[in-house]
Protein backbone atom coordinates (compact mmCIF):
# COMPACT_ATOMS: atom_id res chain seq x y z
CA UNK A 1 8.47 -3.83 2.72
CA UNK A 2 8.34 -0.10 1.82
CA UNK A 3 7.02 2.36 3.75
CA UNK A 4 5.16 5.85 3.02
CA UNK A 5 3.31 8.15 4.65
CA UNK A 6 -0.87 8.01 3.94
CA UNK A 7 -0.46 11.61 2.53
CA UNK A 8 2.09 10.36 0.07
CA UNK A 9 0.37 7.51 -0.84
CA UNK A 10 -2.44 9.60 -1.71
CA UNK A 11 -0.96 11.92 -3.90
CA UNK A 12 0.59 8.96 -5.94
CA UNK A 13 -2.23 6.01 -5.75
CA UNK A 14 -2.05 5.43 -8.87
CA UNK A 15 1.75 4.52 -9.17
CA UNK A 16 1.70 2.55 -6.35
CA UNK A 17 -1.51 0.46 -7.86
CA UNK A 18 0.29 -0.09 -11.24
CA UNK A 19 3.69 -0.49 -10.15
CA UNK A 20 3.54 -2.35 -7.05
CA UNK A 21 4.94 -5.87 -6.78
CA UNK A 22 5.40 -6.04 -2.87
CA UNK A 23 3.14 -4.59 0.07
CA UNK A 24 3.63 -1.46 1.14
CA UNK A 25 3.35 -0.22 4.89
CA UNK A 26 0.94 3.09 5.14
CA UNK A 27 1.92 5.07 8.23
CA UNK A 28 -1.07 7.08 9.38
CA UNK A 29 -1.00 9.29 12.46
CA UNK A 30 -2.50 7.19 14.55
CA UNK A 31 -3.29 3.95 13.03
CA UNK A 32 -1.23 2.12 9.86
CA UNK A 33 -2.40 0.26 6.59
CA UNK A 34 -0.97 -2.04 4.16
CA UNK A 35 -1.50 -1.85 0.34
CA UNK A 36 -1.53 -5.10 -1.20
CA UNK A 37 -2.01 -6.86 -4.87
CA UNK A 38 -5.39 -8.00 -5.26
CA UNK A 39 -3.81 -11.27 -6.24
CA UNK A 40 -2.16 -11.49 -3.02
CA UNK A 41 -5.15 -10.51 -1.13
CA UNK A 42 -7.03 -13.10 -3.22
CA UNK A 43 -4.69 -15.81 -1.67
CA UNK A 44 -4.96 -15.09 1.27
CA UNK A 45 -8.40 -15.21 1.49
């Protein structure tokens, strides 16, 4: 799994939404995120 800062991942959303084939960790500075595919999401559901 990658991981990236939130303020990277803001400055390059849109690469990570069109490029992305694995989640990617977002480290906040106090709490954390992970960016999914919506397919993925999708199955997990």
């Amino acid at each position: 799994m990658n991981i990236i800062t939130s303020k990277q991942a803001q400055e390059k959303i849109d690469q990570l939404i069109t490029e992305t084939h694995e989640p990617i960790l977002l480290k906040g500075e106090t709490l954390n995120g992970v960016l999914i595919a919506e397919n993925d999401w999708k199955a997990i559901q």
